[in-house]
N, C-alpha and C. Protein backbone atom coordinates (compact mmCIF):
# COMPACT_ATOMS: atom_id res chain seq x y z
N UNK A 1 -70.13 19.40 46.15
CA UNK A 1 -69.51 20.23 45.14
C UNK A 1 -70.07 21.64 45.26
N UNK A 2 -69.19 22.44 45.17
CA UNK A 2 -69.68 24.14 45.09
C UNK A 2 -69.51 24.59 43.78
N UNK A 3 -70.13 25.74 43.77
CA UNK A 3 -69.86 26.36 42.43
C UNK A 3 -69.89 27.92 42.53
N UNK A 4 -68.94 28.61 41.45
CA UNK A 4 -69.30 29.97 42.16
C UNK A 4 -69.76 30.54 40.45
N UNK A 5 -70.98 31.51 40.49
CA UNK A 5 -71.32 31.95 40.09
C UNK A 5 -71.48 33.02 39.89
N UNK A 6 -71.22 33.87 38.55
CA UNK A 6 -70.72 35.29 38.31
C UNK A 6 -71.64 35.95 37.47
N UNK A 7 -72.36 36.73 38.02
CA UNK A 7 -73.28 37.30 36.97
C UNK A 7 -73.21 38.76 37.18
N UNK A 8 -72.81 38.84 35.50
CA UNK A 8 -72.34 40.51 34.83
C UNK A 8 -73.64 41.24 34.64
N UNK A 9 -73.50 42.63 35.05
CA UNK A 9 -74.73 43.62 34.95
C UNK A 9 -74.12 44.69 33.82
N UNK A 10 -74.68 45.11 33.04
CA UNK A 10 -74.03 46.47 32.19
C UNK A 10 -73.89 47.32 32.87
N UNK A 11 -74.05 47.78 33.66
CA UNK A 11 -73.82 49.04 34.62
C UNK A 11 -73.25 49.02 35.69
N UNK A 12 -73.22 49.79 37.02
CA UNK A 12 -72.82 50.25 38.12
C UNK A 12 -73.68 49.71 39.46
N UNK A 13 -74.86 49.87 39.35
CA UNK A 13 -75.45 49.83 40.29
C UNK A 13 -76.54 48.01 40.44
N UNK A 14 -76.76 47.31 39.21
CA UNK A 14 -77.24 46.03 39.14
C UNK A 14 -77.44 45.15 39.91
N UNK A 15 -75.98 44.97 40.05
CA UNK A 15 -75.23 43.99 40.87
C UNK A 15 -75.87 44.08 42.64
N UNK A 16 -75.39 45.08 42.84
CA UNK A 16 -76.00 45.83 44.14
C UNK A 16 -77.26 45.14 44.76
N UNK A 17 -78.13 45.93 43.73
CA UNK A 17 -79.74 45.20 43.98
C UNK A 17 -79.81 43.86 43.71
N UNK A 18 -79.18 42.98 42.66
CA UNK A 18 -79.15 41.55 42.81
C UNK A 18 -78.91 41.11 44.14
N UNK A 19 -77.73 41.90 44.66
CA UNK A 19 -77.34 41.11 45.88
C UNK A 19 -77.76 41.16 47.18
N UNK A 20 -79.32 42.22 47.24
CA UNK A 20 -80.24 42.64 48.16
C UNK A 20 -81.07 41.73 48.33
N UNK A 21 -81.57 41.47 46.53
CA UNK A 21 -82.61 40.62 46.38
C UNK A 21 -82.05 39.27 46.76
N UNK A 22 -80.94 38.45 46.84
CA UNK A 22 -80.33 37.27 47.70
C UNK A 22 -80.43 37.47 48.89
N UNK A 23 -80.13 38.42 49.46
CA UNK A 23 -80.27 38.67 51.07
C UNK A 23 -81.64 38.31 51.35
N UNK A 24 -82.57 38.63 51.06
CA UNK A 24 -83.85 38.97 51.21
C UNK A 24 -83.83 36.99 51.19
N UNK A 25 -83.76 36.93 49.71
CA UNK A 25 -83.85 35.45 49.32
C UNK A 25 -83.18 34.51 50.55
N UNK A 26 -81.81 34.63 51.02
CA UNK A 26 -81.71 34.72 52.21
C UNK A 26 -82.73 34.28 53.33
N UNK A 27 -82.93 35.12 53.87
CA UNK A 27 -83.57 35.24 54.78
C UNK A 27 -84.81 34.38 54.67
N UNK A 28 -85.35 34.32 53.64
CA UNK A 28 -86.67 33.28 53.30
C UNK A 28 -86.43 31.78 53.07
N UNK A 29 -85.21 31.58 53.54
CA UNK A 29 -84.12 30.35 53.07
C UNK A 29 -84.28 29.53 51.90
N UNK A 30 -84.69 30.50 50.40
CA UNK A 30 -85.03 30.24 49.86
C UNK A 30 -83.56 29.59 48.94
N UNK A 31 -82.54 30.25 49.14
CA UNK A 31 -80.90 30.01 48.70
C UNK A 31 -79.83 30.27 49.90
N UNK A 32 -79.08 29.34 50.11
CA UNK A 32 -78.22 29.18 51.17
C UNK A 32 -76.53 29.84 51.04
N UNK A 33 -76.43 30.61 50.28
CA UNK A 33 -75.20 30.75 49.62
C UNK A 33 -74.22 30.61 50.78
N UNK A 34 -72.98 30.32 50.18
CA UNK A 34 -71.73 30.06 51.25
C UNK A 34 -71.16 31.60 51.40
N UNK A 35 -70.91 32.29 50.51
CA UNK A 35 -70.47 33.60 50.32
C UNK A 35 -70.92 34.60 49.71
N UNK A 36 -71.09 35.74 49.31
CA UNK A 36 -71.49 37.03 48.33
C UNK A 36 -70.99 38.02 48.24
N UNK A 37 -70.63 38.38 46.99
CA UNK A 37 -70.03 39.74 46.59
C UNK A 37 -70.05 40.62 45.68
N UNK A 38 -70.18 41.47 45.24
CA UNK A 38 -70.19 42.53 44.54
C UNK A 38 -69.51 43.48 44.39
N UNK A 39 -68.85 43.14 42.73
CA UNK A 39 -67.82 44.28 42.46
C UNK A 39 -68.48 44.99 41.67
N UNK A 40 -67.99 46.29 41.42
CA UNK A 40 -68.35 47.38 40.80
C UNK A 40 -66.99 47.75 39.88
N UNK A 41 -66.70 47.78 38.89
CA UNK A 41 -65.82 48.47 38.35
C UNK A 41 -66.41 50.09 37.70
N UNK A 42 -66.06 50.70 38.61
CA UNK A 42 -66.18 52.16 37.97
C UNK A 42 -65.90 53.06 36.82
N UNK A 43 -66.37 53.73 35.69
CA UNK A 43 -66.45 54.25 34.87
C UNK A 43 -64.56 54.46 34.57
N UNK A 44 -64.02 54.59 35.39
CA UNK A 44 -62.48 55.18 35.45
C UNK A 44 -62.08 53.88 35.58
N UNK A 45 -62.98 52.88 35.22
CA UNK A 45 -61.47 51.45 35.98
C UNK A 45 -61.27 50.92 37.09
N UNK A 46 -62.06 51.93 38.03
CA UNK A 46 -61.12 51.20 39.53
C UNK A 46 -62.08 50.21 40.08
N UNK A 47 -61.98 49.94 40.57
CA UNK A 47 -62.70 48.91 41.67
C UNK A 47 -63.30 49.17 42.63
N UNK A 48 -64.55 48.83 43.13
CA UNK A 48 -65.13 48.61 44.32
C UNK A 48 -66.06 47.56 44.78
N UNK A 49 -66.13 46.80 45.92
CA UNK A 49 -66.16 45.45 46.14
C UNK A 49 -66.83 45.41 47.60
N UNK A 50 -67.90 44.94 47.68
CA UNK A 50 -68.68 44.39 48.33
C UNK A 50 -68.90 43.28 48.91
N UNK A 51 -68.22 42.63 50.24
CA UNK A 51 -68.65 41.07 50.50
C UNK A 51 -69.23 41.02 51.87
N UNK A 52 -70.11 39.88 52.10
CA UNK A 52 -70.41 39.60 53.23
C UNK A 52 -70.33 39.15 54.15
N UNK A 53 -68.47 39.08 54.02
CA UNK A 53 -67.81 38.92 55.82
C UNK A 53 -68.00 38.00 56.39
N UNK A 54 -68.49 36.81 56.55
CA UNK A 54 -68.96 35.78 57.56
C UNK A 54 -68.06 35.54 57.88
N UNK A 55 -67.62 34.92 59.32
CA UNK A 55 -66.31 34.45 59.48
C UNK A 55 -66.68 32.91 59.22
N UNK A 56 -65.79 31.99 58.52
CA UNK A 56 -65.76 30.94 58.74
C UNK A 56 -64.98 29.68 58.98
N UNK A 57 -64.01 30.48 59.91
CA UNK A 57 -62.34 29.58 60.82
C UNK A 57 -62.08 31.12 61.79
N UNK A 58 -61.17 30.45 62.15
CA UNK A 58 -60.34 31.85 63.45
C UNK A 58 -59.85 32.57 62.46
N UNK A 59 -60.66 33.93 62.46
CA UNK A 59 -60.16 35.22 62.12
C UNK A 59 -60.07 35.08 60.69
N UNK A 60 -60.50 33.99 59.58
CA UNK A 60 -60.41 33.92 58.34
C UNK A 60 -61.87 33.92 57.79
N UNK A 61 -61.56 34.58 57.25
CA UNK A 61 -63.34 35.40 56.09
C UNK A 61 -63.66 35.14 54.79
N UNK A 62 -64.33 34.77 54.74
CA UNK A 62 -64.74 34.18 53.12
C UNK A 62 -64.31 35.53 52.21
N UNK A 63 -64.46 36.80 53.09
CA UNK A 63 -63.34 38.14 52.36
C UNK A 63 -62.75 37.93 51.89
N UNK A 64 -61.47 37.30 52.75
CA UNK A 64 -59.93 37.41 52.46
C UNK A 64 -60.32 36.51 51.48
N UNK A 65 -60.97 35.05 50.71
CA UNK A 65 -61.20 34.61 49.47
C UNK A 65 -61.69 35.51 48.46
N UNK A 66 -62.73 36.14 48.73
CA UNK A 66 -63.16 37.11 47.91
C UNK A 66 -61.70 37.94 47.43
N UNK A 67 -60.93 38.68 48.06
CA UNK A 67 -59.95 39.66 47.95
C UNK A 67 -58.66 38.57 47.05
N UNK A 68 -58.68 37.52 47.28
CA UNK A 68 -57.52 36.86 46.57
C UNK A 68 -58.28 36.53 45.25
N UNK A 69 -59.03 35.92 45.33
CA UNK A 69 -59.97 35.76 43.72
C UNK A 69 -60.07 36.52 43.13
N UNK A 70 -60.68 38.00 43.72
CA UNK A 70 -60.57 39.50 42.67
C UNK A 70 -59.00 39.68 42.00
N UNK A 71 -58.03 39.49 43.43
CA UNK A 71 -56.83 39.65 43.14
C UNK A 71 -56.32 39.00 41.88
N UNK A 72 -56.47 37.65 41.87
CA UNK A 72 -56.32 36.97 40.81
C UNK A 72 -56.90 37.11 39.37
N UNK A 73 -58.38 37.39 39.28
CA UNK A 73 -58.82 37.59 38.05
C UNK A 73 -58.64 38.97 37.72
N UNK A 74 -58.96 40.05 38.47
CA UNK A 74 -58.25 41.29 37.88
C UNK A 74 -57.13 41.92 38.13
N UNK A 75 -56.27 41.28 39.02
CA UNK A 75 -54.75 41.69 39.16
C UNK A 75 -54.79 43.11 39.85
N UNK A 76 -55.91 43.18 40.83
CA UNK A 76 -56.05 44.23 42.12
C UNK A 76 -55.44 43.50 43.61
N UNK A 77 -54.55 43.90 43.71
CA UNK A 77 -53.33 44.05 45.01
C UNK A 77 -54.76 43.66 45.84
N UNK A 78 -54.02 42.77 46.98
CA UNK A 78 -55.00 42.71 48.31
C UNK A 78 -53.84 43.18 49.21
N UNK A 79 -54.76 44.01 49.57
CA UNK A 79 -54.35 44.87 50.60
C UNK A 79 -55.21 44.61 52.21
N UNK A 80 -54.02 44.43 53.50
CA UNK A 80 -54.17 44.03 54.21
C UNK A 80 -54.92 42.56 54.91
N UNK A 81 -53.92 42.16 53.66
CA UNK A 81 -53.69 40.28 53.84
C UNK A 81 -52.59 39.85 54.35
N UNK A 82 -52.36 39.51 54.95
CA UNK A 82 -51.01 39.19 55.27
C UNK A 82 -50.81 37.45 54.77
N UNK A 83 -50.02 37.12 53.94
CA UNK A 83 -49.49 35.98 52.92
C UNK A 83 -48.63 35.25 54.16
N UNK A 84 -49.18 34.21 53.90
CA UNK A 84 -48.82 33.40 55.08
C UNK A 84 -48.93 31.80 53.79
N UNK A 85 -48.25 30.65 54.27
CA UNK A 85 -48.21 29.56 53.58
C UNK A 85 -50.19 29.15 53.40
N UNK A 86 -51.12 29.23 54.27
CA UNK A 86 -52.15 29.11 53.77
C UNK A 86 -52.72 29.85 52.49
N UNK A 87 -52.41 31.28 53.04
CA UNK A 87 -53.04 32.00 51.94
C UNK A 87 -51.93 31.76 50.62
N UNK A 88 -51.32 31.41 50.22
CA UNK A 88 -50.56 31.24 49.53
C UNK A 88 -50.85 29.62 48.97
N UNK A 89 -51.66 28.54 49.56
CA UNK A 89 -52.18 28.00 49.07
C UNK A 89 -53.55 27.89 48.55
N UNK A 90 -53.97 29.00 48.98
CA UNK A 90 -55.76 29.37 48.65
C UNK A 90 -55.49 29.93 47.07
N UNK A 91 -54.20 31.01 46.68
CA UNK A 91 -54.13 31.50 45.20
C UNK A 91 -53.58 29.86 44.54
N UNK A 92 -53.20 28.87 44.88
CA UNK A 92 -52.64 27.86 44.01
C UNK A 92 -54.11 27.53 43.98
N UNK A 93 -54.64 27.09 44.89
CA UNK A 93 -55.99 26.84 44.43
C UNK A 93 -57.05 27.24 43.55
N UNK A 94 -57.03 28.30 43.95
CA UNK A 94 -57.64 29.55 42.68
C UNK A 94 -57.19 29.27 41.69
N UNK A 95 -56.27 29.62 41.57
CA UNK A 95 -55.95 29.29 40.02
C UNK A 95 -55.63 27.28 39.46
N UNK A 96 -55.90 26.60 39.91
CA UNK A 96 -56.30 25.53 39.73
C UNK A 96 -57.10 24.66 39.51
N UNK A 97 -57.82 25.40 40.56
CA UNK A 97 -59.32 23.98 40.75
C UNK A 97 -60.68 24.74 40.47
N UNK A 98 -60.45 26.39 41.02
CA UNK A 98 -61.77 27.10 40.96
C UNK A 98 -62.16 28.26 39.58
N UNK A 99 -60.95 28.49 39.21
CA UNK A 99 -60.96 29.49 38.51
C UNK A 99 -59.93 29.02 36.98
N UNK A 100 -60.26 28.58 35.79
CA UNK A 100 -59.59 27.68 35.12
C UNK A 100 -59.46 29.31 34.04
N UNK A 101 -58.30 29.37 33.64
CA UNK A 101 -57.77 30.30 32.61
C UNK A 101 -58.96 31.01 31.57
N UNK A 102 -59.47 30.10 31.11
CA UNK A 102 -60.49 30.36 29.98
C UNK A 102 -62.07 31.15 30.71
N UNK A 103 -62.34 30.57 32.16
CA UNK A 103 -63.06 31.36 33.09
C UNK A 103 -62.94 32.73 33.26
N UNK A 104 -61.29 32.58 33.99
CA UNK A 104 -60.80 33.90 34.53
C UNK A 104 -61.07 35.13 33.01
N UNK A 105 -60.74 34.64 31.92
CA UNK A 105 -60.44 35.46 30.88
C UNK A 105 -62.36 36.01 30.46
N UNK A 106 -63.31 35.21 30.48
CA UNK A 106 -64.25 35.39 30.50
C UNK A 106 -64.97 36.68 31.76
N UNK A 107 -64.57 36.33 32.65
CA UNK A 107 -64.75 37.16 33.98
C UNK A 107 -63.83 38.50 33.56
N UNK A 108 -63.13 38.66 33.46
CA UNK A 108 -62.03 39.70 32.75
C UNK A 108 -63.43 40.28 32.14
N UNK A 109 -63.59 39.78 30.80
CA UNK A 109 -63.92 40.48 29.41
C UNK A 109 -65.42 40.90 30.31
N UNK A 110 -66.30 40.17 31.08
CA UNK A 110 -67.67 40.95 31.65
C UNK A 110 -67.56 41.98 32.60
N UNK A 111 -66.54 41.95 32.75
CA UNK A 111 -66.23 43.13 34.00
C UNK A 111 -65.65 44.35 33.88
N UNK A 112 -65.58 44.98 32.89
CA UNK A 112 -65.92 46.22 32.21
C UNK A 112 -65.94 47.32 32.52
N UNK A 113 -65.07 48.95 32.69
CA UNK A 113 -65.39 49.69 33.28
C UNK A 113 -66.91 50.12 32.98
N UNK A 114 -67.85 50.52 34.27
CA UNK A 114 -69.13 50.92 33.88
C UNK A 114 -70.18 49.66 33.92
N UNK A 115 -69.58 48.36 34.52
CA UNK A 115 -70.63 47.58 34.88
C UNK A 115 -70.01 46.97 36.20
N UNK A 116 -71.17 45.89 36.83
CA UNK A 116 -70.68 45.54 37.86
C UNK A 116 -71.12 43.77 38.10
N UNK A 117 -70.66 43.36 39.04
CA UNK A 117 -71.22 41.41 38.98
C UNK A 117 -71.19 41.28 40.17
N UNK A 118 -72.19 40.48 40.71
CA UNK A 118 -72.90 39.51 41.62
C UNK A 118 -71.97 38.22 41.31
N UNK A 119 -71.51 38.12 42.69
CA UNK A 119 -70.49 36.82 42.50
C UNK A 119 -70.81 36.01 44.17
N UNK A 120 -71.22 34.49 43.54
CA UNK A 120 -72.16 33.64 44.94
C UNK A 120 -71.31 32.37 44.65
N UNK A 121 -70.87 31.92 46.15
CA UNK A 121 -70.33 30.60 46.50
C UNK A 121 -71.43 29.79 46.97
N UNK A 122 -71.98 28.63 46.33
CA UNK A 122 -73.27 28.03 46.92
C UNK A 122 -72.97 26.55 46.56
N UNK A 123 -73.67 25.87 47.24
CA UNK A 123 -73.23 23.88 47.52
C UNK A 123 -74.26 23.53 46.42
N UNK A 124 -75.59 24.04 46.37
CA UNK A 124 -76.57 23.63 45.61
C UNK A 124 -77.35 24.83 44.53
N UNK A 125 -77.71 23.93 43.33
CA UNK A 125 -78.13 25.32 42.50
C UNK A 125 -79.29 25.87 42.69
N UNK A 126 -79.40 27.19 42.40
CA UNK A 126 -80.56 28.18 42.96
C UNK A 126 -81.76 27.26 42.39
N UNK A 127 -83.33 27.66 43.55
CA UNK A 127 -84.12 26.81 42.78
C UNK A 127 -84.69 27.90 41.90
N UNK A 128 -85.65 27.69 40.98
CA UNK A 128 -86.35 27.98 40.33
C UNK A 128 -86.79 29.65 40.30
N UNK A 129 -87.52 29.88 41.93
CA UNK A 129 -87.96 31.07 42.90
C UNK A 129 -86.79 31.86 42.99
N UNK A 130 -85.75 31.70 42.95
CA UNK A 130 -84.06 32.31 43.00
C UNK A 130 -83.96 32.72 41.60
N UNK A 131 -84.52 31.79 40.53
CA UNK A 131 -84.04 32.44 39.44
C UNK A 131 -84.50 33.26 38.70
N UNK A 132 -85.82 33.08 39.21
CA UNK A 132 -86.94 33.83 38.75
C UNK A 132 -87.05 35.71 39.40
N UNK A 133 -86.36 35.26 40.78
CA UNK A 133 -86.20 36.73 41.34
C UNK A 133 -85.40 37.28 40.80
N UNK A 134 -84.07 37.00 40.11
CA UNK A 134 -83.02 36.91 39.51
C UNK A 134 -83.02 37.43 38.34
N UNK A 135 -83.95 36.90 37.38
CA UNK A 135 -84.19 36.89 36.48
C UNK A 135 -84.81 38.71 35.55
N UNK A 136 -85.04 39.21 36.67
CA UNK A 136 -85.63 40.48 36.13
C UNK A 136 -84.93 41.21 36.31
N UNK A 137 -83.03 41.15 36.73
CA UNK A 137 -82.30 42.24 36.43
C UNK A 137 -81.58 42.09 35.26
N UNK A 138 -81.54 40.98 34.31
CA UNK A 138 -81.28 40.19 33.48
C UNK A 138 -79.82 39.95 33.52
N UNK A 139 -78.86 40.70 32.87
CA UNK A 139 -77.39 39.89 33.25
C UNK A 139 -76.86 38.45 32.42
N UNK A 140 -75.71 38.57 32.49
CA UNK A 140 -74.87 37.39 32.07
C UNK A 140 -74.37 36.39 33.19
N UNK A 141 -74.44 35.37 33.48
CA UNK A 141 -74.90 34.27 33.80
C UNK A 141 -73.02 33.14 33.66
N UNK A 142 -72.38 33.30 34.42
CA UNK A 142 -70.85 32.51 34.30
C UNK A 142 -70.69 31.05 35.29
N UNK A 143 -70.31 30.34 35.24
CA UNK A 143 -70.23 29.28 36.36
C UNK A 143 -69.14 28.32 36.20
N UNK A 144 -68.68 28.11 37.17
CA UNK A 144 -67.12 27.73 37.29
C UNK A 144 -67.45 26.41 39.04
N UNK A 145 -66.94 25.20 38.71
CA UNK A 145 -67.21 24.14 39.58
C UNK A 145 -66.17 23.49 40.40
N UNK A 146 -66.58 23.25 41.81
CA UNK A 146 -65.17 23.61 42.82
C UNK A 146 -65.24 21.92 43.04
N UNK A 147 -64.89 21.16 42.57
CA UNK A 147 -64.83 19.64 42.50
C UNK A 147 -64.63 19.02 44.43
N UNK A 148 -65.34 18.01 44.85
CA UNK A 148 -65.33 17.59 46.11
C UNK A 148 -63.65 17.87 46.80
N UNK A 149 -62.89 16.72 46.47
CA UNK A 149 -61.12 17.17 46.34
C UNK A 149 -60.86 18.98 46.82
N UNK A 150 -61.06 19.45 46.27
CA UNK A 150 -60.86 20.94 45.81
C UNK A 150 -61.83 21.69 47.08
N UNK A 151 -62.69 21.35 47.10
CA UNK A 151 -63.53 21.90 48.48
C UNK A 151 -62.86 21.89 49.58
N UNK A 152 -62.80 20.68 49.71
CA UNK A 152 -61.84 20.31 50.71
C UNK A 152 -61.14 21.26 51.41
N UNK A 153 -60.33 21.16 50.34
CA UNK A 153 -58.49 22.33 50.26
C UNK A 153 -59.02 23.86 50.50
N UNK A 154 -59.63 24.25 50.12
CA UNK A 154 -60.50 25.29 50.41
C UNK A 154 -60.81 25.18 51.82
N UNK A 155 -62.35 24.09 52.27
CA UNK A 155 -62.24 24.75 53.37
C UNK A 155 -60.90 24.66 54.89
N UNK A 156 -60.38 23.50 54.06
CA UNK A 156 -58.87 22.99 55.26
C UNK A 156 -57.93 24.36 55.32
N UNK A 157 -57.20 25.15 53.80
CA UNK A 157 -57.14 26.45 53.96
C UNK A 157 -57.66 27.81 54.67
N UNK A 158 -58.71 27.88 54.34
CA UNK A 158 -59.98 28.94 55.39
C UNK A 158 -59.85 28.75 56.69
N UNK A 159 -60.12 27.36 57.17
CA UNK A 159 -59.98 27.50 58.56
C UNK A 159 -59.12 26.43 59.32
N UNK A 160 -58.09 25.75 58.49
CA UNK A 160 -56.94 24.93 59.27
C UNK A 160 -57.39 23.80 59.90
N UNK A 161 -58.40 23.32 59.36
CA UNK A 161 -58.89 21.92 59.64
C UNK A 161 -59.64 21.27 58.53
N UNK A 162 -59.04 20.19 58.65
CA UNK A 162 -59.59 19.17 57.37
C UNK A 162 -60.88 19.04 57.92
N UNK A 163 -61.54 18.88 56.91
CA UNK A 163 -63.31 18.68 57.10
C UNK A 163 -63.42 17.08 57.15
């Protein structure tokens, strides 16, 4: 089971350094995350978005998830996706299995012009040492659970093979 986890910063820049301090964490294999990203909604509203690209199928990026999920919860156009019957089953998914109405609307209301969120796809929950590093940018704390079934479809979508 995965889970993706959304944690709201009051500001601009939070998120950012949360998602340094994972890298780092990272690297000490202290948390294994599947994906990472960081949006910024800017003082004016707009958007800016941060992910870490891994490829994981031919030519499909845990991005292009990132970019349909933003798409979905804040109704920002993905641009240079090309909608094909997969990706077109990755948003049924989204809005099904990973992202349940009452979530999305929550994620909405923390995302705020003038703050920004740390958003992590991970199989297992952070230990302790993760939360504790975590813990000193303080933040709001969201979690939303991608059921075995539902993984699946995900990763058979991403990269065109059933797991």
């Amino acid at each position: 089971m995965s889970d993706l986890l959304v944690i709201g910063y009051p500001d601009e820049d939070t998120a950012t350094q949360a998602a340094q301090t994972i890298e780092e964490l990272t690297d000490e294999l202290l948390i294994q995350p599947d994906a990472v990203a960081v949006i910024v909604r800017e003082s004016d509203g707009r958007f800016r978005v941060q992910t870490n690209h891994h490829v994981v199928g031919a030519a499909t990026t845990w991005g292009m998830l990132w970019g349909l999920l933003f798409g979905f919860l804040f109704f920002v156009p993905v641009l240079g996706v090309a909608f094909g019957a997969a990706l077109g089953g990755l948003t049924g998914l989204i809005d099904r299995s990973l992202v349940n109405r009452e979530f999305a609307e929550r994620v909405r209301d923390l995302v705020q012009p003038g703050t920004s969120a740390l958003f992590l796809m991970v199989e297992h929950v952070p230990s302790d040492k993760v939360i504790a590093a975590l813990s000193r940018y303080g933040g709001t704390v969201l979690r939303s659970s991608l059921d075995s079934k539902a993984e699946a479809e995900l990763q058979e979508a991403l990269t065109g093979k059933r797991s």
